[in-house]
N, C-alpha and C. Protein backbone atom coordinates (compact mmCIF):
# COMPACT_ATOMS: atom_id res chain seq x y z
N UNK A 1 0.85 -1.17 0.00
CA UNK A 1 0.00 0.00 0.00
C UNK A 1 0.89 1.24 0.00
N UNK A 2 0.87 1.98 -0.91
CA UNK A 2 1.81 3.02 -1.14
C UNK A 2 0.55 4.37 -0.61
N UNK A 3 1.44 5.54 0.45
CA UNK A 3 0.88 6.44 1.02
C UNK A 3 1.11 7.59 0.24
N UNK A 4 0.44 8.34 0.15
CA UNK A 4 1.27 9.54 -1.00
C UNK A 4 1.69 10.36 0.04
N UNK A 5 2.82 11.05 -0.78
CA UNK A 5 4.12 11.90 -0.23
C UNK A 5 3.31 13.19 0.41
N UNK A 6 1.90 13.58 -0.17
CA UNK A 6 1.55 15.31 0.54
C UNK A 6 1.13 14.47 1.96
N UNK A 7 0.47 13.36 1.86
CA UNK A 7 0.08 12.93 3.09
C UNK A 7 1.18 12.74 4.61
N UNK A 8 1.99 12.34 3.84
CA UNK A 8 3.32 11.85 4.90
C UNK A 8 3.89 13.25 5.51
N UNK A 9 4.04 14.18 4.04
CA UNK A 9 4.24 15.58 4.82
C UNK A 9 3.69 16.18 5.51
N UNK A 10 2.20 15.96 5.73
CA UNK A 10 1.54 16.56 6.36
C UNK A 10 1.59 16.34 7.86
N UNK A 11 1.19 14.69 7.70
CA UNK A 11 1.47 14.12 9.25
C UNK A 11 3.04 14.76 9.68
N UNK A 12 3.87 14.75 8.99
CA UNK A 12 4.92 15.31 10.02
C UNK A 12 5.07 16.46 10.54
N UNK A 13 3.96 17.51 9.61
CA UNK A 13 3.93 18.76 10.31
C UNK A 13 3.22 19.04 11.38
N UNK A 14 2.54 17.82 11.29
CA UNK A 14 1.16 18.23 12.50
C UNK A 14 1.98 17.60 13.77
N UNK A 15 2.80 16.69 13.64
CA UNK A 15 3.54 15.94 14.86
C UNK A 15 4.31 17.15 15.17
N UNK A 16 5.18 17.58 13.96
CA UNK A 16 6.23 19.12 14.64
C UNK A 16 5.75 20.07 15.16
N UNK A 17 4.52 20.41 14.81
CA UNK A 17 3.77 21.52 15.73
C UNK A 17 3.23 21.09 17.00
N UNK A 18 2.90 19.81 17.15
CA UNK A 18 1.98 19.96 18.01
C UNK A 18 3.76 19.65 19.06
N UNK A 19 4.48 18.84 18.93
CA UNK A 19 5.72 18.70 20.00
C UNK A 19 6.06 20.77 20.25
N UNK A 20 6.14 21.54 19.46
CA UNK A 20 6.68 22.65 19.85
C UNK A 20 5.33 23.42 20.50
N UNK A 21 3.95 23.13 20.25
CA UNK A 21 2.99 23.58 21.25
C UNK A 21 3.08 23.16 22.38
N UNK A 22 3.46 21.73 22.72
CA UNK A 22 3.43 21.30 23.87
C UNK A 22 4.84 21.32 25.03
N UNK A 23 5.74 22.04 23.80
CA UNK A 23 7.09 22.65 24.99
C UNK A 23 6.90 24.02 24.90
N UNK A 24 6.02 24.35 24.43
CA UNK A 24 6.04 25.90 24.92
C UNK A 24 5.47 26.43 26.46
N UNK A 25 6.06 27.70 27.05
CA UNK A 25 5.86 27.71 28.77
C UNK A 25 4.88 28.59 28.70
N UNK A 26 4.00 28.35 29.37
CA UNK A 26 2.18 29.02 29.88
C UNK A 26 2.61 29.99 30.12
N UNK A 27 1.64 31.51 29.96
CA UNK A 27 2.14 32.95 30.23
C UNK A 27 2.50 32.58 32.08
N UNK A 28 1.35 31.80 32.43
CA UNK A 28 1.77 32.24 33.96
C UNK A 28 3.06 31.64 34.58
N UNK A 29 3.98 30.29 33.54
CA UNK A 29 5.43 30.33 33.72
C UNK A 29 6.70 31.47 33.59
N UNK A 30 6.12 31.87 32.26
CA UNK A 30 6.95 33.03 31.77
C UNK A 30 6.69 34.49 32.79
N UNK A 31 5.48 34.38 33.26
CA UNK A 31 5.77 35.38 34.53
C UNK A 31 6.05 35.11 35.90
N UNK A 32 5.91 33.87 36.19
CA UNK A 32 6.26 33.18 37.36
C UNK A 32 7.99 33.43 37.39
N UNK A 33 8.77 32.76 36.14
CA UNK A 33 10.25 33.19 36.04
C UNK A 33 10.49 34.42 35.90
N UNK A 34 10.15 35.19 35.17
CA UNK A 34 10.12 36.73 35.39
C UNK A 34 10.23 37.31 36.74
N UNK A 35 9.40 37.44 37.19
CA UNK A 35 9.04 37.78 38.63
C UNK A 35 10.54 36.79 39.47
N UNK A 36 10.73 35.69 39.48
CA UNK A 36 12.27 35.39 39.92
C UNK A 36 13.65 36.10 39.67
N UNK A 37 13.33 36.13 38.15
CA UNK A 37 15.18 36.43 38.06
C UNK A 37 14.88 37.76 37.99
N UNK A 38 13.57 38.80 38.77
CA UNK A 38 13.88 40.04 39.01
C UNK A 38 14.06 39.79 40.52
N UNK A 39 13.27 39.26 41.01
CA UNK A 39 14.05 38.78 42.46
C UNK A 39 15.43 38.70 42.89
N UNK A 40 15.92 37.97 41.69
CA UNK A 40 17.29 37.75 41.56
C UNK A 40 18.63 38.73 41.60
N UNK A 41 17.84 39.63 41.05
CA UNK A 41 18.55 41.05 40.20
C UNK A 41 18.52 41.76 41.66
N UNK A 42 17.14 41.91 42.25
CA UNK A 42 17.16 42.96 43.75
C UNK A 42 18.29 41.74 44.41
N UNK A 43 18.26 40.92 44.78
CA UNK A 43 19.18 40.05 46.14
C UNK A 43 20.93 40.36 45.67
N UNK A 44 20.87 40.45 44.42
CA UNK A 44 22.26 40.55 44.25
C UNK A 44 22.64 42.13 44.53
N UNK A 45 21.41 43.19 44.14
CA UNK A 45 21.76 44.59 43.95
C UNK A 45 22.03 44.59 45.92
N UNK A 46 20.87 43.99 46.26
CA UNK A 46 21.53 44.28 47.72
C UNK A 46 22.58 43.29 48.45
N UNK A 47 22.94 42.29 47.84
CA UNK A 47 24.39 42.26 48.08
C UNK A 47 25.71 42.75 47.83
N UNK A 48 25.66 43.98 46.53
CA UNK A 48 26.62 44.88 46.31
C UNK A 48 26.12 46.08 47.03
N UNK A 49 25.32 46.27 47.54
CA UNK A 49 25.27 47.39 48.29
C UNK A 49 25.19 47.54 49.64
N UNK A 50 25.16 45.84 50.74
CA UNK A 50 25.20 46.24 51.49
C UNK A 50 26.81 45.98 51.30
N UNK A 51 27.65 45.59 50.71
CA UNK A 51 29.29 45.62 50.79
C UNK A 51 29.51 46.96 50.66
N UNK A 52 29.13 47.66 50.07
CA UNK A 52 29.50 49.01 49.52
C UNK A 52 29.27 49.30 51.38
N UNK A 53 28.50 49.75 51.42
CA UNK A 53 27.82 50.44 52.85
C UNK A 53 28.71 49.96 54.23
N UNK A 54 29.41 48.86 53.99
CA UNK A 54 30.20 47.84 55.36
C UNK A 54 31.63 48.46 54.87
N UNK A 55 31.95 49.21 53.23
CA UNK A 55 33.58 49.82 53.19
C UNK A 55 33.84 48.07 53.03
N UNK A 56 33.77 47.43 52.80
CA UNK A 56 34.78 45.50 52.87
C UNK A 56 33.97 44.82 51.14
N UNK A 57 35.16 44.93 50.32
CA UNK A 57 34.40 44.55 49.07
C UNK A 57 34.80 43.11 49.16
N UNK A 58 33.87 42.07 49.24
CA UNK A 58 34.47 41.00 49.35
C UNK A 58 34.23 40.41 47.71
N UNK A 59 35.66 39.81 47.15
CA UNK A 59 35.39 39.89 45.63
C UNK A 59 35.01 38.83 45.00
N UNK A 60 34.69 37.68 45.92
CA UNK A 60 34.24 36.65 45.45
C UNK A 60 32.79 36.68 45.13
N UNK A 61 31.98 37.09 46.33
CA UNK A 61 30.96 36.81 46.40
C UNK A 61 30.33 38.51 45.84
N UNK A 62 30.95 39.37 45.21
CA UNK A 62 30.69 40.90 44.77
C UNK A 62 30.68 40.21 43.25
N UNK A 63 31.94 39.42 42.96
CA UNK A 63 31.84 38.77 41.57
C UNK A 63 30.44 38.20 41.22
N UNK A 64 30.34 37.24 42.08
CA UNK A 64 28.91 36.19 42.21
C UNK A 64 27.38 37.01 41.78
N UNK A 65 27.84 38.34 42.63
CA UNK A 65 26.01 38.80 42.76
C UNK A 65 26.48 39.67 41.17
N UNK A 66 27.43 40.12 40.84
CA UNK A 66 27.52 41.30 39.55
C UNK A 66 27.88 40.48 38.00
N UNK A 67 28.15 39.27 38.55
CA UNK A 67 27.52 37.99 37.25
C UNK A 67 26.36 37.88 37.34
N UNK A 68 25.57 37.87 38.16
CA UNK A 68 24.04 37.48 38.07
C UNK A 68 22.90 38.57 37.59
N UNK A 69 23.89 39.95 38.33
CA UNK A 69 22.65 40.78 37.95
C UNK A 69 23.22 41.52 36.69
N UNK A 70 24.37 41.03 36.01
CA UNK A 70 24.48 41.76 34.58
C UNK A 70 23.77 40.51 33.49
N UNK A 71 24.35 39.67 33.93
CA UNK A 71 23.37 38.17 32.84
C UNK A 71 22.04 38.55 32.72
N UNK A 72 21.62 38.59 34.36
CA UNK A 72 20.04 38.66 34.05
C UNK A 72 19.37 40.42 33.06
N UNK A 73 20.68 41.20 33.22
CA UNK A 73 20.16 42.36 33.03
C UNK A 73 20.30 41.71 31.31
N UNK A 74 21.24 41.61 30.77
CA UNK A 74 21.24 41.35 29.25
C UNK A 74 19.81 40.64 28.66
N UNK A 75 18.92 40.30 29.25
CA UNK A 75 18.20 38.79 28.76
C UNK A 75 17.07 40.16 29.24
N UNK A 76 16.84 40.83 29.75
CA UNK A 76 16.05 41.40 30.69
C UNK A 76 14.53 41.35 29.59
N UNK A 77 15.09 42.23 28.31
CA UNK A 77 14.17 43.16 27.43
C UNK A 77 13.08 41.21 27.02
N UNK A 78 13.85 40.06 27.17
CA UNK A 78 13.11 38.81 26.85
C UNK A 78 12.11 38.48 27.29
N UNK A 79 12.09 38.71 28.36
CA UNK A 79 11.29 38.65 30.01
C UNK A 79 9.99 38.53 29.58
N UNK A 80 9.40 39.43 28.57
CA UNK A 80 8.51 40.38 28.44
C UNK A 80 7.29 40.44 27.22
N UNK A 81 7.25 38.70 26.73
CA UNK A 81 6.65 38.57 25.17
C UNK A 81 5.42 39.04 25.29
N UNK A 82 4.98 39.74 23.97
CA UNK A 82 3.18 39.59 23.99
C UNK A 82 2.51 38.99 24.64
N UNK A 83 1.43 39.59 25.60
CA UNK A 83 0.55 38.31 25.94
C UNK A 83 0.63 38.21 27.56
N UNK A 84 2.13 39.03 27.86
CA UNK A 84 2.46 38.10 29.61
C UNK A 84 2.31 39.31 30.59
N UNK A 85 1.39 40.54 29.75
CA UNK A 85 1.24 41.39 31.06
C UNK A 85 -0.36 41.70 31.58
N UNK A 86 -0.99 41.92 32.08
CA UNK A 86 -1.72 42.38 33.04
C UNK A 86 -3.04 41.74 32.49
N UNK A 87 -3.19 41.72 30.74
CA UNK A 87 -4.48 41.22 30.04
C UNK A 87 -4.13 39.24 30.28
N UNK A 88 -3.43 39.11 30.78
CA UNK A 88 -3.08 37.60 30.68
C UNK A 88 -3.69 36.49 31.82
N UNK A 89 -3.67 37.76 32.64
CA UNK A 89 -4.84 37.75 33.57
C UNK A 89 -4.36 37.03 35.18
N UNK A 90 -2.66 37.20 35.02
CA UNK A 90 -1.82 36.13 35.67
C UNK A 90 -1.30 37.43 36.68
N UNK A 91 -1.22 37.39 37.78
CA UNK A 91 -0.79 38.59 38.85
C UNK A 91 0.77 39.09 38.17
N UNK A 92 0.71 40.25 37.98
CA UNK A 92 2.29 40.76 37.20
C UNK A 92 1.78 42.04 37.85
N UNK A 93 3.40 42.45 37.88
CA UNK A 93 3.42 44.23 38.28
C UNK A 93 3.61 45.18 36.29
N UNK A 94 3.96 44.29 35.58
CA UNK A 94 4.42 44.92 34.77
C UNK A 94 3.53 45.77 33.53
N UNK A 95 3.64 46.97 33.18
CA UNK A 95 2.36 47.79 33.03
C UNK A 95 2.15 47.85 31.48
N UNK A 96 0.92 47.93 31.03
CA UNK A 96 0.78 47.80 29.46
C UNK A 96 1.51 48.40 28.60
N UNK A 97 2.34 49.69 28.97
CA UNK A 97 2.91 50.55 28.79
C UNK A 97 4.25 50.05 28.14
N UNK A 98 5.12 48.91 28.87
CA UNK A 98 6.02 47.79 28.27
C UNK A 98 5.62 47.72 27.03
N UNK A 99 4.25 47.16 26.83
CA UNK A 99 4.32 46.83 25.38
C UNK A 99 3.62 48.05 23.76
N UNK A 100 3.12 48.91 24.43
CA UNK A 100 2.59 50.18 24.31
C UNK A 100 4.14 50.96 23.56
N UNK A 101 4.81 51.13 24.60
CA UNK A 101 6.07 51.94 24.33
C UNK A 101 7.03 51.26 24.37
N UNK A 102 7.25 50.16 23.41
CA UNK A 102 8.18 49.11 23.30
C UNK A 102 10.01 50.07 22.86
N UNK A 103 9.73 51.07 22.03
CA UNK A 103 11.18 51.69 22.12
C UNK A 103 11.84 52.18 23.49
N UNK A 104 10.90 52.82 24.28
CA UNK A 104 10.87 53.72 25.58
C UNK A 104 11.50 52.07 26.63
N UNK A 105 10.70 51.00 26.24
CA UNK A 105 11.27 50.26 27.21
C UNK A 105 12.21 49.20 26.48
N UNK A 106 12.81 49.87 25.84
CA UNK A 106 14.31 49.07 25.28
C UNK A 106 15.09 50.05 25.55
N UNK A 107 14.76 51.14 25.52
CA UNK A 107 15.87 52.46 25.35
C UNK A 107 16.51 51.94 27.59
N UNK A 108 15.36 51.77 28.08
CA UNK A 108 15.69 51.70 29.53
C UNK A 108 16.22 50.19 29.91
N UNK A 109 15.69 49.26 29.01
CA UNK A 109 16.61 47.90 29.50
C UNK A 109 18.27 48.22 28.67
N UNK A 110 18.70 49.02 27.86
CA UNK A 110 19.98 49.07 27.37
C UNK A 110 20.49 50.27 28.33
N UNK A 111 20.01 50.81 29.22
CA UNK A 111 20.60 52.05 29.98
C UNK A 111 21.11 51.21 30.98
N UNK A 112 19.61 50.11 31.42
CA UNK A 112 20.03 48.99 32.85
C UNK A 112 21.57 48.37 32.40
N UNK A 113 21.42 47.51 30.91
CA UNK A 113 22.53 47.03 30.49
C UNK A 113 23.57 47.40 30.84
N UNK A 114 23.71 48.72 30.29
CA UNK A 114 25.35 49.50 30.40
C UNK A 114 25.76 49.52 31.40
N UNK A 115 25.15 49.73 32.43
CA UNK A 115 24.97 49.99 34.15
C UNK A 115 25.60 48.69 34.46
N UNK A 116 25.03 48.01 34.49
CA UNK A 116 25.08 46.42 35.29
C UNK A 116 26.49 45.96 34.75
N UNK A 117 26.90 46.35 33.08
CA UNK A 117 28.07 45.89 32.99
C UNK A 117 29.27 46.72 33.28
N UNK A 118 29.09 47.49 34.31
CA UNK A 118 30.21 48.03 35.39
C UNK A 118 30.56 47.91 36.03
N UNK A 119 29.26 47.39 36.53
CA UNK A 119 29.26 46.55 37.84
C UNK A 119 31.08 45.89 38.29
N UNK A 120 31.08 44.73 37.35
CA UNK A 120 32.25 43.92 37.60
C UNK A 120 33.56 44.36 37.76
N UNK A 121 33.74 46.02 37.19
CA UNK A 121 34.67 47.10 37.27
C UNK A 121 34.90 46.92 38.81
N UNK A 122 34.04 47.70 39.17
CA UNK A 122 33.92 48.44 40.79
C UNK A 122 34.03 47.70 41.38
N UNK A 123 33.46 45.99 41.70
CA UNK A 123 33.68 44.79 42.57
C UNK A 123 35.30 44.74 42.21
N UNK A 124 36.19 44.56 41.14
CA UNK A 124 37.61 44.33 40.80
C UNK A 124 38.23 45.58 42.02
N UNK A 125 38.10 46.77 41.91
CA UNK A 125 38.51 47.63 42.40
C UNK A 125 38.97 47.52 44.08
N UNK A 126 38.02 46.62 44.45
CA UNK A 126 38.12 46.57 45.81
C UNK A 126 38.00 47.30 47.05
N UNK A 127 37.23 48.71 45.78
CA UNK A 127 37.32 50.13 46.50
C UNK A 127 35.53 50.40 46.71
N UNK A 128 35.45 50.17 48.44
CA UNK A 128 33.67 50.36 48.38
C UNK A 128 32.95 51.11 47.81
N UNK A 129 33.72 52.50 47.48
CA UNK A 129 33.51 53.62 47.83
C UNK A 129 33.11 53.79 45.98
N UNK A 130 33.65 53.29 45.54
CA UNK A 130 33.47 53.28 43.60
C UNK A 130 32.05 52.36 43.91
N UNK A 131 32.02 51.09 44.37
CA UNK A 131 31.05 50.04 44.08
C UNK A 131 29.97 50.99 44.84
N UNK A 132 29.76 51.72 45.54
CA UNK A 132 28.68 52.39 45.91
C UNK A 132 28.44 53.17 45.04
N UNK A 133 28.93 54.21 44.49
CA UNK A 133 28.80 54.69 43.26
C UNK A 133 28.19 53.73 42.29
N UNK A 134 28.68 52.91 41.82
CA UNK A 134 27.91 51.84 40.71
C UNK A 134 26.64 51.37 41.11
N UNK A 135 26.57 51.23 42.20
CA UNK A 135 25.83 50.60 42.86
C UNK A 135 24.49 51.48 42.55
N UNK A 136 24.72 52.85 43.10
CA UNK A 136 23.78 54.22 43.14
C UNK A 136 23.37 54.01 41.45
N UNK A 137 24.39 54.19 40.66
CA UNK A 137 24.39 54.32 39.05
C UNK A 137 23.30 53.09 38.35
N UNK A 138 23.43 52.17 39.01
CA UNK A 138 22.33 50.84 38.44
C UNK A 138 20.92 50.82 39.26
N UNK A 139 21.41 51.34 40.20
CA UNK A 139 19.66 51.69 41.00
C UNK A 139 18.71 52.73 40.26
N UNK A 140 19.64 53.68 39.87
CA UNK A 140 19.09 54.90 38.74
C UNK A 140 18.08 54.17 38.01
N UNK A 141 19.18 53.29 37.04
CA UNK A 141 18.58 52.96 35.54
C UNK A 141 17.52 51.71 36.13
N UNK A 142 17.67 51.53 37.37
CA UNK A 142 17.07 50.13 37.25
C UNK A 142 15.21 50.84 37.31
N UNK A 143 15.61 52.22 38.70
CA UNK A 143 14.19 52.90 38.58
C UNK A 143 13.56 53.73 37.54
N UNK A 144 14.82 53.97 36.19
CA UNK A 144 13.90 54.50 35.44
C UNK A 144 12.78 53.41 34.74
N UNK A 145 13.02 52.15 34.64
CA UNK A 145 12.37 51.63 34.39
C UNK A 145 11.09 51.01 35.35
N UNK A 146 11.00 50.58 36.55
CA UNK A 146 10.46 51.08 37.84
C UNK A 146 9.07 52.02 37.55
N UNK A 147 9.49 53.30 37.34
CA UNK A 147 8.93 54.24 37.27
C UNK A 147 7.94 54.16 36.17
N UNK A 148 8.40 54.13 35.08
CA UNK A 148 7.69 53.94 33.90
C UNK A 148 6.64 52.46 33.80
N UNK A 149 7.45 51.42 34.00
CA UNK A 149 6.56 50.49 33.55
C UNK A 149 6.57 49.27 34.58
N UNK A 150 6.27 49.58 35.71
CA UNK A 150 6.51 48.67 37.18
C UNK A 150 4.76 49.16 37.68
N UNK A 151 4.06 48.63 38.09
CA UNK A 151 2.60 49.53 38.66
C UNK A 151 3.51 48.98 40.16
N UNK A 152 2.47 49.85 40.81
CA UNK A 152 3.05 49.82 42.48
C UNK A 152 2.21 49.00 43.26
């Protein structure tokens, strides 16, 4: 019994879609992780800042938190697909406005960027007194975005 070839193609498209529907992550994952690795981003910001504030840069663990919160800052603008804010119907702080003023909130995840990748400067330095400065400098950019597209 010979199957014809549109048929065979077909079945394999319907198998490839339906495997990539069924690994795709539910909005309320994609904001469930969201909502973490911004968690992530505050625990590390206040582990470079309470070093800053103690004058004792300890550079292991200053390394640790300013790898985490520049990684997560690079990936940040990802966070954020169609679909995963407030109409999704899933508890998020993050305001329609994200996707509304999609330049306005790239222009502020590449300000966070630049910021965060200084970070690793000022931890090298060993000098609190710079890492508080950086420290101040990424809190900035982190609230211009905050401000704009964070609801309270």
């Amino acid at each position: 019994m010979r199957v014809p070839m549109m048929a065979l193609v077909a079945g394999a498209m319907v198998a490839i879609a339906g495997v990539a529907v069924a690994q795709a992550p539910s909005v309320g994952d994609v904001i469930k992780t969201r909502q973490a690795n911004l968690k992530q981003m505050g625990g590390a910001m206040k582990t470079l800042g309470d070093m800053a504030k103690s004058g004792t840069v300890d550079k292991a663990a200053g390394t640790e938190a300013a790898k985490k919160l520049d990684g997560h800052a690079q990936n940040i603008a990802t966070w954020f697909p169609v679909g995963s804010g407030p109409e999704s119907g899933v508890e998020t702080k993050a305001k329609p406005e994200i996707w509304a003023k999609q330049d306005d909130f790239k222009k502020a995840a590449d300000g966070l960027k630049a910021e965060t990748g200084k970070m690793q400067l000022a931890v090298d330095s060993g000098d609190a007194a710079k890492l508080g400065a950086q420290v101040a400098a990424t809190g900035k950019a982190c609230g211009t975005c905050h401000e704009q597209f964070r609801s309270k």
